[in-house]
N, C-alpha and C. Protein backbone atom coordinates (compact mmCIF):
# COMPACT_ATOMS: atom_id res chain seq x y z
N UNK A 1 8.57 20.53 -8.67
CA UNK A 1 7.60 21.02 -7.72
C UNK A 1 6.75 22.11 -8.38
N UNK A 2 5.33 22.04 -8.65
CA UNK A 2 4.77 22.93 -8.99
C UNK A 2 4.92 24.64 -8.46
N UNK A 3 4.83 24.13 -7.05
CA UNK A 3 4.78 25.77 -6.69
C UNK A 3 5.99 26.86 -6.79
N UNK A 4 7.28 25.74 -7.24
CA UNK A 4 8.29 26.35 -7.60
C UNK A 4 8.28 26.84 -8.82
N UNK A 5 7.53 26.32 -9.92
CA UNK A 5 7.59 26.88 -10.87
C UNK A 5 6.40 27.67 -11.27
N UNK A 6 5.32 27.81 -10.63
CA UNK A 6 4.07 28.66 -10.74
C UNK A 6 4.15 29.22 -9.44
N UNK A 7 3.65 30.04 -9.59
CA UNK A 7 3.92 31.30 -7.99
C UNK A 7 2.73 31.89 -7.81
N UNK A 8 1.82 31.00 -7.25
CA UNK A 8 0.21 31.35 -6.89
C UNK A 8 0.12 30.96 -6.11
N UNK A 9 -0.98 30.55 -5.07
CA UNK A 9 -1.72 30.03 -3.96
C UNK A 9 -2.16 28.72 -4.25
N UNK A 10 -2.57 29.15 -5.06
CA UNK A 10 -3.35 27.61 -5.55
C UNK A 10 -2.39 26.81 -5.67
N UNK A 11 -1.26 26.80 -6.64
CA UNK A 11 -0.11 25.91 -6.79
C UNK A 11 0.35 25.50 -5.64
N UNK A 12 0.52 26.49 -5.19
CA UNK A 12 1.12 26.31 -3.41
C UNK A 12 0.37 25.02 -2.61
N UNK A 13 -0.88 25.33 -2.46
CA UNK A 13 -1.97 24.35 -2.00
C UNK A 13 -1.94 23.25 -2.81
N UNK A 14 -1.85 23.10 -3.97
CA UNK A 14 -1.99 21.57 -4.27
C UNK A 14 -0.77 21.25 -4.38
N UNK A 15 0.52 22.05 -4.00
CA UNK A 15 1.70 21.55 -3.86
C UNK A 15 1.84 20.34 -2.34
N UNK A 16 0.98 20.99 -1.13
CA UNK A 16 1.08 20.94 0.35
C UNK A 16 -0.01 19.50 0.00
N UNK A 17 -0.76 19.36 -0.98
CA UNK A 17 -1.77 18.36 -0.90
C UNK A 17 -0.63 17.31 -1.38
N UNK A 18 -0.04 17.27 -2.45
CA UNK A 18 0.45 16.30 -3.09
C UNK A 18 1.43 15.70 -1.59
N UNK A 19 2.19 16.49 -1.14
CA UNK A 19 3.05 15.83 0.16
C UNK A 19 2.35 15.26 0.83
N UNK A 20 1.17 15.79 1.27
CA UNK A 20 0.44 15.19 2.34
C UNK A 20 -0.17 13.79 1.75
N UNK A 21 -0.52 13.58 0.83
CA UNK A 21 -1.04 12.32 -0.21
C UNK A 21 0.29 11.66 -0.12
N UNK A 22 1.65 11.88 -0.17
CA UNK A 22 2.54 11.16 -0.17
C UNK A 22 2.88 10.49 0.93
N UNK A 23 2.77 11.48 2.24
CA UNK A 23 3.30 11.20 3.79
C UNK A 23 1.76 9.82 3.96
N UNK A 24 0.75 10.62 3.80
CA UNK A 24 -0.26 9.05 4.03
C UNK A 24 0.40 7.83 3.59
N UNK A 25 0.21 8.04 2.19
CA UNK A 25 0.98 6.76 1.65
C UNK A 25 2.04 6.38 1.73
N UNK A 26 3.16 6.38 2.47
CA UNK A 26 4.09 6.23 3.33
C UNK A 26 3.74 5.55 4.97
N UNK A 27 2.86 6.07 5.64
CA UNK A 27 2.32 5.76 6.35
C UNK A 27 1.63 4.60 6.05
N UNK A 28 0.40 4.21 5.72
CA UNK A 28 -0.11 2.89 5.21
C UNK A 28 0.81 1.91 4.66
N UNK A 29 2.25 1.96 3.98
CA UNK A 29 2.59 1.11 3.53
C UNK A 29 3.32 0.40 5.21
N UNK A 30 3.64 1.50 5.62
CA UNK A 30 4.48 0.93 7.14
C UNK A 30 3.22 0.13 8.29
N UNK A 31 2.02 0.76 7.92
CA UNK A 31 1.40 0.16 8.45
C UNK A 31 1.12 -1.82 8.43
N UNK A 32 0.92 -1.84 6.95
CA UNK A 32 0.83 -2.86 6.68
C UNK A 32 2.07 -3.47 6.73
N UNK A 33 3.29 -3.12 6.62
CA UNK A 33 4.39 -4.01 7.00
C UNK A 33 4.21 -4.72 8.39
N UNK A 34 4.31 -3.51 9.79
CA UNK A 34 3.69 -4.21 10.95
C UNK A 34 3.02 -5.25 11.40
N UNK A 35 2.17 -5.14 9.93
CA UNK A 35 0.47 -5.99 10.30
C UNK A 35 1.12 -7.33 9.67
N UNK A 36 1.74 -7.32 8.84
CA UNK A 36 2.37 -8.59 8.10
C UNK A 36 3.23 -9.34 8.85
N UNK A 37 4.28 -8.58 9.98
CA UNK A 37 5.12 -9.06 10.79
C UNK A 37 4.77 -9.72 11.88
N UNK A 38 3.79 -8.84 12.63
CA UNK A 38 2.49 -9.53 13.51
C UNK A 38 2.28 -10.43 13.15
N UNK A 39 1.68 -11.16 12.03
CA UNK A 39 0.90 -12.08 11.51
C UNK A 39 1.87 -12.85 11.12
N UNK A 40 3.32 -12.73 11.20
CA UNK A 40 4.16 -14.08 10.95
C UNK A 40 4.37 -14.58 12.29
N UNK A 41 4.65 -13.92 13.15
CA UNK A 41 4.90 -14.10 14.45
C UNK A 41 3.72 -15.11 14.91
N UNK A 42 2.79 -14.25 14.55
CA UNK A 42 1.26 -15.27 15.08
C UNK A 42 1.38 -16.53 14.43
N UNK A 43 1.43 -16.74 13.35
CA UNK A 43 1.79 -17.61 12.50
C UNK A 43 3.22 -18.78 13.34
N UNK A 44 3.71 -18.37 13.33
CA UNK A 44 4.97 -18.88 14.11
C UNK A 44 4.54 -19.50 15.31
N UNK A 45 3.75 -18.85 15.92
CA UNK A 45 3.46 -19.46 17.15
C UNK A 45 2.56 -20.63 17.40
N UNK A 46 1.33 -20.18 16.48
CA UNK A 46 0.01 -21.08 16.40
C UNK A 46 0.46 -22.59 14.94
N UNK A 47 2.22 -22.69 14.98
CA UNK A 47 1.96 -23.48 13.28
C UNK A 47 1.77 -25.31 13.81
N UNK A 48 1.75 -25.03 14.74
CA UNK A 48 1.09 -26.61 15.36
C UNK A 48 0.08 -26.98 15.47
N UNK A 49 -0.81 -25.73 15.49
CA UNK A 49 -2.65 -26.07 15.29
C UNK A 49 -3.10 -26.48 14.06
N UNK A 50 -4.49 -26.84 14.57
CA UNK A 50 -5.21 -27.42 13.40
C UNK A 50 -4.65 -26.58 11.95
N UNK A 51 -5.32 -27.41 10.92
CA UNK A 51 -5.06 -26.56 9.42
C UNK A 51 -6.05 -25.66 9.26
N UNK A 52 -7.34 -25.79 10.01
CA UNK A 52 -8.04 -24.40 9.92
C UNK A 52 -7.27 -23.34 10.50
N UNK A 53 -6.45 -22.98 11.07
CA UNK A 53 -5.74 -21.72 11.45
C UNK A 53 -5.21 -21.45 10.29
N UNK A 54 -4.53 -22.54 9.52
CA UNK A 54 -4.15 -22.04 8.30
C UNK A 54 -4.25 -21.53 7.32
N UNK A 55 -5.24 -21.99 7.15
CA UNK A 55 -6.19 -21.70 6.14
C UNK A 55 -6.41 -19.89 6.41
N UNK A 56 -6.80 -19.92 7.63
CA UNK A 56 -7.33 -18.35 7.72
C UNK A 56 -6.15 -17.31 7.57
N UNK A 57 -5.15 -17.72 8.09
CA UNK A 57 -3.80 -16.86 7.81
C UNK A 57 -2.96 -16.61 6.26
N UNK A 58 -3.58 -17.91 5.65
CA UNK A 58 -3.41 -17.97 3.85
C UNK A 58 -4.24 -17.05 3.39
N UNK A 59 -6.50 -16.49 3.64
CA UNK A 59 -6.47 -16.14 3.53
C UNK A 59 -6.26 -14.46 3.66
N UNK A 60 -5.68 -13.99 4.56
CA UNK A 60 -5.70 -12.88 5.24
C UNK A 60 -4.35 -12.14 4.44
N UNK A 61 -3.06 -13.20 4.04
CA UNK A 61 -2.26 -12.82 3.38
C UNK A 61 -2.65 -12.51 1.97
N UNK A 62 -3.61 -13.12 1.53
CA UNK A 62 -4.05 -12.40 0.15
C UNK A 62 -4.24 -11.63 0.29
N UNK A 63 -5.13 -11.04 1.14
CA UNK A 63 -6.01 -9.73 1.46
C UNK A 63 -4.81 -8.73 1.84
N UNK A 64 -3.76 -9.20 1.69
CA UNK A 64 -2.37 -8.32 2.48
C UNK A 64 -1.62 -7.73 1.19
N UNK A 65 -2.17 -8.67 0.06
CA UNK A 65 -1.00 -8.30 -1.18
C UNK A 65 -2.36 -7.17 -2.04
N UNK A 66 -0.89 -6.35 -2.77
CA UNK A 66 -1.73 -5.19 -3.55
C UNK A 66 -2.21 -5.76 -4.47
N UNK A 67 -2.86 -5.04 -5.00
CA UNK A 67 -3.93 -5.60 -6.33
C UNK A 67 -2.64 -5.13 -7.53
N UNK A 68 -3.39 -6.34 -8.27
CA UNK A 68 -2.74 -6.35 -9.63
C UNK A 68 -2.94 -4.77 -10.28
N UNK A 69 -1.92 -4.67 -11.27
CA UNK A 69 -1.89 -3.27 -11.56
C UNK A 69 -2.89 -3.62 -12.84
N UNK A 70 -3.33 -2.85 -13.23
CA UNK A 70 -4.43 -2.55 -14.47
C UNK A 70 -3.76 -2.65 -15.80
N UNK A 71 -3.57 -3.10 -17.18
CA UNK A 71 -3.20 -2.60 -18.16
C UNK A 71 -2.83 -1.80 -19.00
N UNK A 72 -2.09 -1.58 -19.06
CA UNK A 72 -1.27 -0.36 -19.71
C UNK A 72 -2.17 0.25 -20.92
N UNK A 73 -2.39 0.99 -21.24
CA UNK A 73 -3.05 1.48 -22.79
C UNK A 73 -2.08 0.96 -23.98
N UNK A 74 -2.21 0.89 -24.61
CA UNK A 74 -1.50 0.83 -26.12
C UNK A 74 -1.41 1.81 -26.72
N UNK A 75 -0.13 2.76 -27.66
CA UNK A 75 -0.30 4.10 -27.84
C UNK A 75 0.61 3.38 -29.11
N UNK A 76 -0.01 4.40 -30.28
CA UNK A 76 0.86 3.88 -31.74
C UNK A 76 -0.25 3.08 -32.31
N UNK A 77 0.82 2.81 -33.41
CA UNK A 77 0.03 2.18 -34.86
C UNK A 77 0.36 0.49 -34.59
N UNK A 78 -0.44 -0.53 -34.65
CA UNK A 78 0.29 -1.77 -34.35
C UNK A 78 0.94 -2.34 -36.28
């Protein structure tokens, strides 16, 4: 914890920011769990309709998954 080991204000404050950046993101991930559970349920219910329902619930689950992570750098001599 920064502000434990620096003993300023400032540390303090971007100590209270970093939690609060954490508690969001904690929050949004639960969010989207909900939204995913919803949408099986819906799914569940509507899986006798046409294949256009399907289609739209295939894409909505993409739109549900995180993005690919970015590439790592390369560090060293190859």
């Amino acid at each position: 914890m920064l502000s434990s080991v620096l003993n300023s204000k400032r540390a303090i404050h971007v100590n209270i920011a970093i939690m609060r950046a954490f508690v969001k993101l904690r929050e949004l991930l639960l969010t989207h769990k909900d939204l995913a559970q919803k949408l099986e349920e819906l799914e569940r219910k509507y899986q006798l309709h046409e294949t256009d329902i399907q289609v739209i619930f295939e894409a909505i689950k993409k739109l549900l998954e995180p993005p690919p992570e970015p590439p790592k750098p390369r560090f060293g001599l190859n």
